[in-house]
PDB file of N, CA and C in Angstrom:
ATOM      1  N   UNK A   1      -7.344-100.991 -70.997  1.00  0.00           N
ATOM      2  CA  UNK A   1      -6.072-100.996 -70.297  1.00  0.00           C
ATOM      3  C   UNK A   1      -5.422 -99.610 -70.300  1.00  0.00           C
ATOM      4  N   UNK A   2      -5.586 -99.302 -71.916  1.00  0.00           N
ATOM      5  CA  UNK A   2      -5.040 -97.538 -71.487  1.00  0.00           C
ATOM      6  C   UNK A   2      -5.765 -96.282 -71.661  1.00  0.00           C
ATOM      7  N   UNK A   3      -7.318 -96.815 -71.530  1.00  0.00           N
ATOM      8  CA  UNK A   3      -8.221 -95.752 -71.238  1.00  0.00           C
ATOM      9  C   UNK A   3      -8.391 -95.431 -72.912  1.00  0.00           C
ATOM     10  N   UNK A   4      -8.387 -93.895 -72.692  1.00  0.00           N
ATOM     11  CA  UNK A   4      -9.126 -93.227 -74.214  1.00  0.00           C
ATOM     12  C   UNK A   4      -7.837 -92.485 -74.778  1.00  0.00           C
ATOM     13  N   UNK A   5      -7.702 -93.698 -75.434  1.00  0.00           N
ATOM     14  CA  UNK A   5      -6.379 -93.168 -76.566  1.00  0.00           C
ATOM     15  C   UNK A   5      -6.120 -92.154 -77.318  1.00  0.00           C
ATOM     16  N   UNK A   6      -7.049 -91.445 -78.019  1.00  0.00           N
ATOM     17  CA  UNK A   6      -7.334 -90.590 -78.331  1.00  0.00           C
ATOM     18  C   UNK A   6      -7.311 -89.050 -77.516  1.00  0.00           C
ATOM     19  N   UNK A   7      -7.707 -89.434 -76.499  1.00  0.00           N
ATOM     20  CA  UNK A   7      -7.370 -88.359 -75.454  1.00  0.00           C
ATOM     21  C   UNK A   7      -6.050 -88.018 -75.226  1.00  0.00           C
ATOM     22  N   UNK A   8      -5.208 -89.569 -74.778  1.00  0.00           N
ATOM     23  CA  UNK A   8      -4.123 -89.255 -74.800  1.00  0.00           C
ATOM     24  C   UNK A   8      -3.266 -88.481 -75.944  1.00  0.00           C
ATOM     25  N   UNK A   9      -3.394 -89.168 -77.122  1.00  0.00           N
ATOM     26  CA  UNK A   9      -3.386 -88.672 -78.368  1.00  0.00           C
ATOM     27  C   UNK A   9      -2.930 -86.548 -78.322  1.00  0.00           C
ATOM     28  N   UNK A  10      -4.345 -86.426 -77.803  1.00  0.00           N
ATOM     29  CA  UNK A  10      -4.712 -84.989 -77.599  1.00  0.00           C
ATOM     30  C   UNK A  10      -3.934 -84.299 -76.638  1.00  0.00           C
ATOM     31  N   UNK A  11      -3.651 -84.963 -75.731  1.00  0.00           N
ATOM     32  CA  UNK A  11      -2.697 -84.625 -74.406  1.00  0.00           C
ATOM     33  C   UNK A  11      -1.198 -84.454 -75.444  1.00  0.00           C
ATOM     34  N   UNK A  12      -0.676 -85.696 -75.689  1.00  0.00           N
ATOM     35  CA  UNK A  12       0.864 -85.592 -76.841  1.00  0.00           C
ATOM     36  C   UNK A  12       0.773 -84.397 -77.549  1.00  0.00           C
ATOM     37  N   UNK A  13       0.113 -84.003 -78.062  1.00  0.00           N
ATOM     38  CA  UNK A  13       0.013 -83.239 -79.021  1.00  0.00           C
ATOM     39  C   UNK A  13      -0.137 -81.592 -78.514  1.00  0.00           C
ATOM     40  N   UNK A  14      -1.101 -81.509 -77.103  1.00  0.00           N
ATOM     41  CA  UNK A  14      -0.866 -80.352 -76.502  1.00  0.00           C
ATOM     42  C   UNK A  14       0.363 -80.031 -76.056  1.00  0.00           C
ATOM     43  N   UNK A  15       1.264 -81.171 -75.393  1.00  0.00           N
ATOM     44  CA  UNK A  15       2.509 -81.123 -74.779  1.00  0.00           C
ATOM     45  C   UNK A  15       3.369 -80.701 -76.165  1.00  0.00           C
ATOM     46  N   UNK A  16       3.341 -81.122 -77.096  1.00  0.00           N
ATOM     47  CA  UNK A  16       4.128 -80.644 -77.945  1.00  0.00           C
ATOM     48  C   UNK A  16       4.201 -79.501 -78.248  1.00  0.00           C
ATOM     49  N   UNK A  17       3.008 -78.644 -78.544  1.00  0.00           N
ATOM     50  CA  UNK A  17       2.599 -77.212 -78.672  1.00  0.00           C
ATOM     51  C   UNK A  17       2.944 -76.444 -77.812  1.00  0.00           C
ATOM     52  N   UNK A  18       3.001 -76.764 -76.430  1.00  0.00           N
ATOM     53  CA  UNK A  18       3.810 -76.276 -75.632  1.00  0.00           C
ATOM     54  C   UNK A  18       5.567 -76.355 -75.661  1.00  0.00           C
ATOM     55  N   UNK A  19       5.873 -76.837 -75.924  1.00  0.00           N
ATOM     56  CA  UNK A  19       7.669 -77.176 -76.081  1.00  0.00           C
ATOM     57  C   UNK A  19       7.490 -75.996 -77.266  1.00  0.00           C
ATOM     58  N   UNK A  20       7.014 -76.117 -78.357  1.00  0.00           N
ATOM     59  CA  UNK A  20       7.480 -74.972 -79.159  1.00  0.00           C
ATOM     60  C   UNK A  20       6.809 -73.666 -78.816  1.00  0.00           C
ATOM     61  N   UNK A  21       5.864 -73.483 -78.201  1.00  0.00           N
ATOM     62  CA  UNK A  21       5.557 -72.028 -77.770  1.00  0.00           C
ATOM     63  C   UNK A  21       6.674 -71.965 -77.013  1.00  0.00           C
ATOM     64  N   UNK A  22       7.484 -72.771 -76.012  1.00  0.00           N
ATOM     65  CA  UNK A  22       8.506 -72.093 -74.910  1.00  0.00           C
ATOM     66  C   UNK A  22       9.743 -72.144 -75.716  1.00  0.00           C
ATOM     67  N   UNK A  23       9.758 -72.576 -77.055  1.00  0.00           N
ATOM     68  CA  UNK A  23      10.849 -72.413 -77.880  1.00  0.00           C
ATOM     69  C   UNK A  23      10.981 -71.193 -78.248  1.00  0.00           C
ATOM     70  N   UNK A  24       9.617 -70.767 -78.991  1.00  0.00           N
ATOM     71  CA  UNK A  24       9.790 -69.435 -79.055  1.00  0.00           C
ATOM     72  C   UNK A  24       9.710 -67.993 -78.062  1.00  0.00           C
ATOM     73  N   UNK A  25       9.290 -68.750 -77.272  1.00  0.00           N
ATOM     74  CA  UNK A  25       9.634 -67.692 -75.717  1.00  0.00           C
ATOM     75  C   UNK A  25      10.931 -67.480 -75.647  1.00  0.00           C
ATOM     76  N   UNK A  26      11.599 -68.969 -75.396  1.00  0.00           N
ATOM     77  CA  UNK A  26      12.809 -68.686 -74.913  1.00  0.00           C
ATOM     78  C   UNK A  26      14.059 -67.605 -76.079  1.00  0.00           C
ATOM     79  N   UNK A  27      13.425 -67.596 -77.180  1.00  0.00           N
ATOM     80  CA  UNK A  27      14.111 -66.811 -78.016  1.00  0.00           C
ATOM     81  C   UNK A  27      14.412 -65.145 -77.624  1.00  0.00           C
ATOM     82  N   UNK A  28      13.758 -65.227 -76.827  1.00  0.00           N
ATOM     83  CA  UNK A  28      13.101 -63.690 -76.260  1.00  0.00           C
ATOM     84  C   UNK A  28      14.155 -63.327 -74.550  1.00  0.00           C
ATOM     85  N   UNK A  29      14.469 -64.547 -73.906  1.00  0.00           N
ATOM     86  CA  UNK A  29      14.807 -64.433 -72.973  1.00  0.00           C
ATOM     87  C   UNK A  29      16.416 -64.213 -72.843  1.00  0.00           C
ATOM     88  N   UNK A  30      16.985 -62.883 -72.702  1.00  0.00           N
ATOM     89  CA  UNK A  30      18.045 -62.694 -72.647  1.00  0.00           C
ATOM     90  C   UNK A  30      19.307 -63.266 -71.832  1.00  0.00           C
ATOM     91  N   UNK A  31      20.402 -62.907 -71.862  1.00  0.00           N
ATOM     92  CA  UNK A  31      21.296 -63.590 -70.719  1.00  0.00           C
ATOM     93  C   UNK A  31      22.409 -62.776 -70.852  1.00  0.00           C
ATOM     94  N   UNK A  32      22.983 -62.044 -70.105  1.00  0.00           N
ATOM     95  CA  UNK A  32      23.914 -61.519 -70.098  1.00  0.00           C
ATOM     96  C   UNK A  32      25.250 -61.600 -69.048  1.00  0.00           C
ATOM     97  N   UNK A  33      25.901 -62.150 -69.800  1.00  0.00           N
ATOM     98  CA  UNK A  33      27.842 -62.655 -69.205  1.00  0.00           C
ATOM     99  C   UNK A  33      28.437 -61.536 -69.596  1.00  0.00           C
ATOM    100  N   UNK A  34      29.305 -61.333 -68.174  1.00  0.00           N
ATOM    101  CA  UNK A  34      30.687 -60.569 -68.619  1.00  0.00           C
ATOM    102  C   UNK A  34      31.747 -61.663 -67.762  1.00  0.00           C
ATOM    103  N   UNK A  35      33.312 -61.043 -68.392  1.00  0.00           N
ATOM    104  CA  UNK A  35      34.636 -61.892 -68.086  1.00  0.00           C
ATOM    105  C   UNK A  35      34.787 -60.729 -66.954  1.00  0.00           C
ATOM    106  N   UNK A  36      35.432 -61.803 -66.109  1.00  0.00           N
ATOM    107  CA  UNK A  36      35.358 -61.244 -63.851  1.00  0.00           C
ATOM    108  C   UNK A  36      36.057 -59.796 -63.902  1.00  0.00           C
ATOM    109  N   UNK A  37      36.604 -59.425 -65.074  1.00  0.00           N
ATOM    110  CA  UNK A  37      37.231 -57.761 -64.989  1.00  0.00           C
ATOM    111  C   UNK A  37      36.140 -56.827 -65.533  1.00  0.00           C
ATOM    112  N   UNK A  38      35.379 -57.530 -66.558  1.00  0.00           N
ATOM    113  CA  UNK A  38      34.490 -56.962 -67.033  1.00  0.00           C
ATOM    114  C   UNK A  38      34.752 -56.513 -68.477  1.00  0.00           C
ATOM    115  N   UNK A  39      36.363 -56.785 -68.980  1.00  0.00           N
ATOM    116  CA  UNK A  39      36.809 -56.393 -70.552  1.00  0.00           C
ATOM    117  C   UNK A  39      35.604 -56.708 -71.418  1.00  0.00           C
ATOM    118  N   UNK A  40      35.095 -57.901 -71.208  1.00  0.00           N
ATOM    119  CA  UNK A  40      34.168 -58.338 -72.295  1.00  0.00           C
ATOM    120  C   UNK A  40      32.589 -59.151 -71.784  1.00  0.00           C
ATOM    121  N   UNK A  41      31.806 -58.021 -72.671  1.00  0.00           N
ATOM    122  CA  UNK A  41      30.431 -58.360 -72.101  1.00  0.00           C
ATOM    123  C   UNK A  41      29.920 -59.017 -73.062  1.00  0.00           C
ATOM    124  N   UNK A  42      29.178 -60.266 -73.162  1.00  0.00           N
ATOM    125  CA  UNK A  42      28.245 -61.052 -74.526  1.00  0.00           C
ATOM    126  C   UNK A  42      26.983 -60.761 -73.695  1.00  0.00           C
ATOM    127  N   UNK A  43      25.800 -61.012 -74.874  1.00  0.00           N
ATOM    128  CA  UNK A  43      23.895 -61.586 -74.428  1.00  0.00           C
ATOM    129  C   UNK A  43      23.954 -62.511 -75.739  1.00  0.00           C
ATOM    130  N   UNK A  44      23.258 -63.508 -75.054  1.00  0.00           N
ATOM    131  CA  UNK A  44      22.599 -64.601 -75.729  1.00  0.00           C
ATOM    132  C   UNK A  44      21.092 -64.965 -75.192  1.00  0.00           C
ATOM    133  N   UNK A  45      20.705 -65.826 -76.375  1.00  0.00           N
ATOM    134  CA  UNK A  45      19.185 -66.074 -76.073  1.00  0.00           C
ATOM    135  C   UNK A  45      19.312 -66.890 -74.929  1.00  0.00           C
ATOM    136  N   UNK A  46      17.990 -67.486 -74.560  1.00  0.00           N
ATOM    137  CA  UNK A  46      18.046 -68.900 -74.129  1.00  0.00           C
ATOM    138  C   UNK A  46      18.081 -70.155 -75.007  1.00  0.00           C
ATOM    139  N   UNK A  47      17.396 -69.557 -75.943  1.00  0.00           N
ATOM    140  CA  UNK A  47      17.978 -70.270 -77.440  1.00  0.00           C
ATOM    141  C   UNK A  47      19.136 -70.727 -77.858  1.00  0.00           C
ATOM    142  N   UNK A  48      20.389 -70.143 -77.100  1.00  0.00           N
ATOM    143  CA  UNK A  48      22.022 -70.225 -77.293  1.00  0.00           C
ATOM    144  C   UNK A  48      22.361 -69.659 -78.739  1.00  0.00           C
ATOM    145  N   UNK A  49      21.781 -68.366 -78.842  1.00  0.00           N
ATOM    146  CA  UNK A  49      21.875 -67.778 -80.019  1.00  0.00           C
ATOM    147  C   UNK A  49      22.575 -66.156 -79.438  1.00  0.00           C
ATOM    148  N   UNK A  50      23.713 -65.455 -79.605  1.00  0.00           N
ATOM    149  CA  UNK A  50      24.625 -64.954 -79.622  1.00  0.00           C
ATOM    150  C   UNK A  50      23.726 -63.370 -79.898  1.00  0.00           C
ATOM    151  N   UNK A  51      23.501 -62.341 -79.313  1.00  0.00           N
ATOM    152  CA  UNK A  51      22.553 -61.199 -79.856  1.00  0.00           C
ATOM    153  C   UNK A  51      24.120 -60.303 -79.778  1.00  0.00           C
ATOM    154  N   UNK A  52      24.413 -60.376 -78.733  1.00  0.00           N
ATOM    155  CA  UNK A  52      25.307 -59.268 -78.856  1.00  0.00           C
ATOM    156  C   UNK A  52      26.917 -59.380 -77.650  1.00  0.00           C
ATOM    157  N   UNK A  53      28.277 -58.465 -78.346  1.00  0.00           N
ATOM    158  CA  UNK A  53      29.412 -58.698 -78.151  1.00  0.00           C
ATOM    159  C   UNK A  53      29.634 -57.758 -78.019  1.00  0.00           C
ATOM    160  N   UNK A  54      30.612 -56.931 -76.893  1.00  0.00           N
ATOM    161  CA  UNK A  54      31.425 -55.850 -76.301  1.00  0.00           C
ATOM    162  C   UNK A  54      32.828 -55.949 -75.921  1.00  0.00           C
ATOM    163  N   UNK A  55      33.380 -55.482 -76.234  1.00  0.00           N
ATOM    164  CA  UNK A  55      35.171 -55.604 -76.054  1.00  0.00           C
ATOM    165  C   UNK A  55      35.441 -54.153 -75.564  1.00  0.00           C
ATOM    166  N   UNK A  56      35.971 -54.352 -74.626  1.00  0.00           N
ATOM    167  CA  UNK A  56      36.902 -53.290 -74.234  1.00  0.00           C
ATOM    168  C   UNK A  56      38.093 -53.311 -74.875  1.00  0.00           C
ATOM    169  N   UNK A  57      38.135 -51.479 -75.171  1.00  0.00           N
ATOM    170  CA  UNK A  57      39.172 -51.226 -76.470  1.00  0.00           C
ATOM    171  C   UNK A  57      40.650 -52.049 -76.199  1.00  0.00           C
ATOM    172  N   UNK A  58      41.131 -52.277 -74.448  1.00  0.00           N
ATOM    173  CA  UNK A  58      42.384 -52.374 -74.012  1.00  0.00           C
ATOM    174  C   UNK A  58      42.452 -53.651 -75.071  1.00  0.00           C
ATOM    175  N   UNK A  59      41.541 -54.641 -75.340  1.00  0.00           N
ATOM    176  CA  UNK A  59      41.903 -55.975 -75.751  1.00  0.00           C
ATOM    177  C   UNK A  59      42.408 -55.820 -77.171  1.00  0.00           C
ATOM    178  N   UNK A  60      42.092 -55.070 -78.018  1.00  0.00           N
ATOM    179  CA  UNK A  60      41.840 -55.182 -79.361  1.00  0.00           C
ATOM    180  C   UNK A  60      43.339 -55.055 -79.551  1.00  0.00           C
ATOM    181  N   UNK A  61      44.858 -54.932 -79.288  1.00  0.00           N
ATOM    182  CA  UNK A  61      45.759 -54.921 -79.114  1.00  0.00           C
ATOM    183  C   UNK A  61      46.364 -56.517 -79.440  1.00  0.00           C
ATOM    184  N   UNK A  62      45.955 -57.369 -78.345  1.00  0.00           N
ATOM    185  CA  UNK A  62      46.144 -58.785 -78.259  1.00  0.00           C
ATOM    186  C   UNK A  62      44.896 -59.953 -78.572  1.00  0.00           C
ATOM    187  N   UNK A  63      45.458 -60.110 -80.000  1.00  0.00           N
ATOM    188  CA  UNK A  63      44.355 -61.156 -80.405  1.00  0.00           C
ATOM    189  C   UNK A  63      43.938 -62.007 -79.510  1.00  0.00           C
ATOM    190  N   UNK A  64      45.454 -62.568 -79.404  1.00  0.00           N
ATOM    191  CA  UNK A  64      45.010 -64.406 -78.067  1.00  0.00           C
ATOM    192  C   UNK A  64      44.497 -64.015 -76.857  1.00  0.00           C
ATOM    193  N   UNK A  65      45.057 -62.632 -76.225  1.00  0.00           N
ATOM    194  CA  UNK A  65      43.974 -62.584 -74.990  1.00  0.00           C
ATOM    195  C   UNK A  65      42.657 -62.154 -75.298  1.00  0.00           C
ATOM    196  N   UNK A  66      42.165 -61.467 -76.718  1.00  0.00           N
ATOM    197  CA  UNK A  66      40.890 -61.371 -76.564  1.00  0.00           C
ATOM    198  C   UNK A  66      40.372 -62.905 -77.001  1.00  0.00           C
ATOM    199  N   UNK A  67      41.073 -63.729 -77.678  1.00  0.00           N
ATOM    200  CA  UNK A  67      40.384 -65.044 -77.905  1.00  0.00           C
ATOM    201  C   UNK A  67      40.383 -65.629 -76.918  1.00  0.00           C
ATOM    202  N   UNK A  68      40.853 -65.504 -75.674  1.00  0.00           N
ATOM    203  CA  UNK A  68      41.002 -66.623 -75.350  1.00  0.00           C
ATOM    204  C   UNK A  68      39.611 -65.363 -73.749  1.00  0.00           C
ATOM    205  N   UNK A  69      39.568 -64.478 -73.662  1.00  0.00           N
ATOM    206  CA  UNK A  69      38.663 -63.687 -73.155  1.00  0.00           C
ATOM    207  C   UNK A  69      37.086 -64.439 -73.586  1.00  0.00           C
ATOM    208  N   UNK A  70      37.073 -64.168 -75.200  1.00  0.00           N
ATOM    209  CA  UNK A  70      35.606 -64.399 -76.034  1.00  0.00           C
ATOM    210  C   UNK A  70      35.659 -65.553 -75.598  1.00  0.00           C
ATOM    211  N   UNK A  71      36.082 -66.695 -75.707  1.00  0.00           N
ATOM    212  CA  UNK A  71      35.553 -68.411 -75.470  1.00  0.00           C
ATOM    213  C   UNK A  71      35.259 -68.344 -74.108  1.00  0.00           C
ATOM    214  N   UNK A  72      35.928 -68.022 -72.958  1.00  0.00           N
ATOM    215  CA  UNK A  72      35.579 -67.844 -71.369  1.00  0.00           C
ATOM    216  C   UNK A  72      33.909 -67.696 -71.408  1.00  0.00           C
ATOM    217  N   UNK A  73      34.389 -66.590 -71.794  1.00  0.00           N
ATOM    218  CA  UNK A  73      32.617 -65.696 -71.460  1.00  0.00           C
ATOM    219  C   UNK A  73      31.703 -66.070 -72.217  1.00  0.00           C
ATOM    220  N   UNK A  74      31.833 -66.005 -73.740  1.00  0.00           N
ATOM    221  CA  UNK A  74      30.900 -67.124 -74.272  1.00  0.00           C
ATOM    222  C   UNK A  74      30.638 -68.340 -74.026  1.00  0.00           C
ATOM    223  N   UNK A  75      31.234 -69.492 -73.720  1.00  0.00           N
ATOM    224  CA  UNK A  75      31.071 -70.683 -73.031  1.00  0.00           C
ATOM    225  C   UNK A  75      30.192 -70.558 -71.751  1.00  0.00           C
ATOM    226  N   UNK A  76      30.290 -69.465 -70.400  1.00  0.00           N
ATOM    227  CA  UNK A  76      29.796 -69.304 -69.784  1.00  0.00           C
ATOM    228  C   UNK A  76      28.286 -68.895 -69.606  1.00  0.00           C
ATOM    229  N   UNK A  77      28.108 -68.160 -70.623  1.00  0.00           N
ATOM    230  CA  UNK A  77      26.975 -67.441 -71.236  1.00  0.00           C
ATOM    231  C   UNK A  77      26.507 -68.588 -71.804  1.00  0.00           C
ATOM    232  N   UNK A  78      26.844 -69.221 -72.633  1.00  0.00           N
ATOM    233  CA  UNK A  78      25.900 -70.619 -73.127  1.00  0.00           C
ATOM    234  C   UNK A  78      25.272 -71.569 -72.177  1.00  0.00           C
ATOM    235  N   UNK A  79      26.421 -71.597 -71.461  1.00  0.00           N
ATOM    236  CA  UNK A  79      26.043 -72.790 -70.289  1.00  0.00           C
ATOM    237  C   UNK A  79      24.849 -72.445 -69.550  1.00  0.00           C
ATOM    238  N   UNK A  80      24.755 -71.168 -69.143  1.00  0.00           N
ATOM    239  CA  UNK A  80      23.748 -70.505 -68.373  1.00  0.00           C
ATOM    240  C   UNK A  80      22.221 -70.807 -69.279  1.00  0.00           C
ATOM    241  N   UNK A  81      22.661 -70.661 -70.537  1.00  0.00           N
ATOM    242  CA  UNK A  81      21.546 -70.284 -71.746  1.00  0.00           C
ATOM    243  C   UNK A  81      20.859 -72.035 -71.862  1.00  0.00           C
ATOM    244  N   UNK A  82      22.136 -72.906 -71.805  1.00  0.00           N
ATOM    245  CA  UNK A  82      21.304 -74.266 -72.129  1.00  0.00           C
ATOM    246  C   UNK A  82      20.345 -74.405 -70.640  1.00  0.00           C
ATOM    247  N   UNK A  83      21.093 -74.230 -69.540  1.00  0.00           N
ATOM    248  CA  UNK A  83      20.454 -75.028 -68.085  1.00  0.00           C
ATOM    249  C   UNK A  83      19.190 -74.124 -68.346  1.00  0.00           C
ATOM    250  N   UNK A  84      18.982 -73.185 -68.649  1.00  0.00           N
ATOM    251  CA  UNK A  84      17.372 -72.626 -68.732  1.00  0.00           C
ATOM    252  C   UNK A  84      16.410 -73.078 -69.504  1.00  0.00           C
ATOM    253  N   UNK A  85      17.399 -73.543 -70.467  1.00  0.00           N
ATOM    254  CA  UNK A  85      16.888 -73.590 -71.982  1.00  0.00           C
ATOM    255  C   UNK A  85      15.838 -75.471 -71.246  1.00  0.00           C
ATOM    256  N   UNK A  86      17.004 -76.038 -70.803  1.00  0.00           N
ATOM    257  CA  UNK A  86      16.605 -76.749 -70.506  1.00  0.00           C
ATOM    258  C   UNK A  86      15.509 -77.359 -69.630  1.00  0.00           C
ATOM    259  N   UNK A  87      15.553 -76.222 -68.713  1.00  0.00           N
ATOM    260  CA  UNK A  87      14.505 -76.174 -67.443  1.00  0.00           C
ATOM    261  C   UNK A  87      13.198 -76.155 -67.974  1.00  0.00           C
ATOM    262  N   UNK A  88      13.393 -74.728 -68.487  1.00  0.00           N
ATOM    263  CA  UNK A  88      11.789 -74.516 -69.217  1.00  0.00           C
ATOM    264  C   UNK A  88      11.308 -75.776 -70.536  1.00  0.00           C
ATOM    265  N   UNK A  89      11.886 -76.374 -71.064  1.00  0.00           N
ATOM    266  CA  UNK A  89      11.631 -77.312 -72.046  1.00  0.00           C
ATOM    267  C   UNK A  89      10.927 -78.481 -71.134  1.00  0.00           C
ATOM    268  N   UNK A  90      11.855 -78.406 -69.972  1.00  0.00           N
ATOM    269  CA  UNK A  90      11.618 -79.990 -69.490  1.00  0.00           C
ATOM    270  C   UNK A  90       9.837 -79.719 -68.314  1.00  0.00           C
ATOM    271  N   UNK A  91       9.671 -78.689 -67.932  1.00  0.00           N
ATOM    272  CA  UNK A  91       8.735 -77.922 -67.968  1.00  0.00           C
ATOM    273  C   UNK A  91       7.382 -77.813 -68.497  1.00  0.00           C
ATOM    274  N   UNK A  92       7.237 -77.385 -69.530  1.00  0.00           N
ATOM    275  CA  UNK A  92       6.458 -77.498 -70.945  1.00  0.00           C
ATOM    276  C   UNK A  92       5.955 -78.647 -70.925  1.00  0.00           C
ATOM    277  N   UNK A  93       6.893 -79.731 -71.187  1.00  0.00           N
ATOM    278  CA  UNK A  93       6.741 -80.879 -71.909  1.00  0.00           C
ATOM    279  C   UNK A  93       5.928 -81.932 -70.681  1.00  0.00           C
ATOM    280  N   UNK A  94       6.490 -81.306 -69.323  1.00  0.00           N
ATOM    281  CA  UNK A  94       5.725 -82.229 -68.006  1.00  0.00           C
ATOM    282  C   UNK A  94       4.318 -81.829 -68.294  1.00  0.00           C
ATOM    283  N   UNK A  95       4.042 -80.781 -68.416  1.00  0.00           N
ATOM    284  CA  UNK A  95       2.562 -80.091 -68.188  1.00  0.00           C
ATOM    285  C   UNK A  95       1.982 -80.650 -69.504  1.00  0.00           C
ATOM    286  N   UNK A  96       2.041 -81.037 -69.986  1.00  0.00           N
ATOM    287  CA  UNK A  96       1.147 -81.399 -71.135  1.00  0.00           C
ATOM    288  C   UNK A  96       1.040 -82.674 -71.161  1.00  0.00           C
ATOM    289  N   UNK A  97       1.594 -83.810 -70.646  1.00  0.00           N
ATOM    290  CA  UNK A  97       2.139 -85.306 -70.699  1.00  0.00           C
ATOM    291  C   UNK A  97       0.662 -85.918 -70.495  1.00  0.00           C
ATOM    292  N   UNK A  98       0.147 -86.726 -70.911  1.00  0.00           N
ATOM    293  CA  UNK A  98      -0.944 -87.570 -70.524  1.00  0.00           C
ATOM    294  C   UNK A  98      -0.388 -88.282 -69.252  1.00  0.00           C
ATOM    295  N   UNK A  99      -1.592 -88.715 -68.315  1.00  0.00           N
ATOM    296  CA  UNK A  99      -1.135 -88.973 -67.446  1.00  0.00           C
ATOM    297  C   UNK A  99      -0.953 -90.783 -67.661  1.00  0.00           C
ATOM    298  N   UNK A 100       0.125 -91.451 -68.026  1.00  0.00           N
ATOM    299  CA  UNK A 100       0.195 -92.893 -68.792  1.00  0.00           C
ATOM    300  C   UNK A 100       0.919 -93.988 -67.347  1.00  0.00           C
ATOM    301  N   UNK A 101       0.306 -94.777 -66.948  1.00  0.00           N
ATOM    302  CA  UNK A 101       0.891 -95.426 -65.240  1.00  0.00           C
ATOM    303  C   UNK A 101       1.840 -95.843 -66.109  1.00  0.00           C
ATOM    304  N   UNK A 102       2.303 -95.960 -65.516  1.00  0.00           N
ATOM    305  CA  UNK A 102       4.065 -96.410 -65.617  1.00  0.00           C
ATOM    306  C   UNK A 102       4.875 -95.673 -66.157  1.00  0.00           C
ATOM    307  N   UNK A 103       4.951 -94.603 -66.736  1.00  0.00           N
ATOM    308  CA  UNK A 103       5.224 -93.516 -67.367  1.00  0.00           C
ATOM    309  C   UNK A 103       5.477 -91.958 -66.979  1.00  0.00           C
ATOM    310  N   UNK A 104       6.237 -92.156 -65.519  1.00  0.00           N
ATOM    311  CA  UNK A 104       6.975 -90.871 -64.846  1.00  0.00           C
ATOM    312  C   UNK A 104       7.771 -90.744 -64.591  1.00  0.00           C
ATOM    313  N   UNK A 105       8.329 -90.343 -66.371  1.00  0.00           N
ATOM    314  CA  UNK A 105       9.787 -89.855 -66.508  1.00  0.00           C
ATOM    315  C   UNK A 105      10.073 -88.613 -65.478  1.00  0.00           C
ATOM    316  N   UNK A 106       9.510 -87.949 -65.562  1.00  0.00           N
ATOM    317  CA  UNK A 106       9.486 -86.511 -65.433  1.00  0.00           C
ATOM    318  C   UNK A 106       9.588 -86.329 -63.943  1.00  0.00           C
ATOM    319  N   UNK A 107       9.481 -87.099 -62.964  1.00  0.00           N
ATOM    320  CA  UNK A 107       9.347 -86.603 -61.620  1.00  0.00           C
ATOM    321  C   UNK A 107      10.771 -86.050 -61.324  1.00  0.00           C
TER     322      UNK A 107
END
């Protein structure tokens, strides 16, 4: 009924190896946000891991506008970082899938 289990088996298990090789790809894949004036530039992974932060000196004056600057652009920068993050995961994980009838999540 479901063929050679074991194969499949082998298929799960490639698909998995793939999700974490593009895990660690995506660690690699940069992203870079700035706020629409440009005061403040972040990069994050695709990982949603934070590499690096730039402030223009004008901010360092006003805490709340640079806080409230940093959450903008960081939030934005994440968002960008998950939908990739996500793409390529969901990606990965198609290409390796045994092919199981009834079983196309993924289309």
């Amino acid at each position: 009924m479901f063929g050679d289990i074991s194969g499949m088996m082998g298929k799960l298990q490639e698909a998995q190896q793939k999700v974490e090789e593009t895990k660690k790809r995506l660690d690699t894949v940069l992203i870079d946000e700035a706020s629409s004036d440009g005061n403040i530039k972040v990069t994050v992974t695709a990982n949603r891991e934070i590499k690096a932060i730039s402030v223009n000196e004008n901010l360092l004056a006003d805490a709340e506008e640079l806080e409230d600057y940093l959450v903008l652009t960081l939030n934005k920068a994440l968002k960008r970082a998950g939908e990739i993050n996500e793409q390529e995961l969901a990606i990965a994980a198609k290409a390796g899938m045994p092919n199981i009838p009834g079983m196309d999540m993924f289309k």
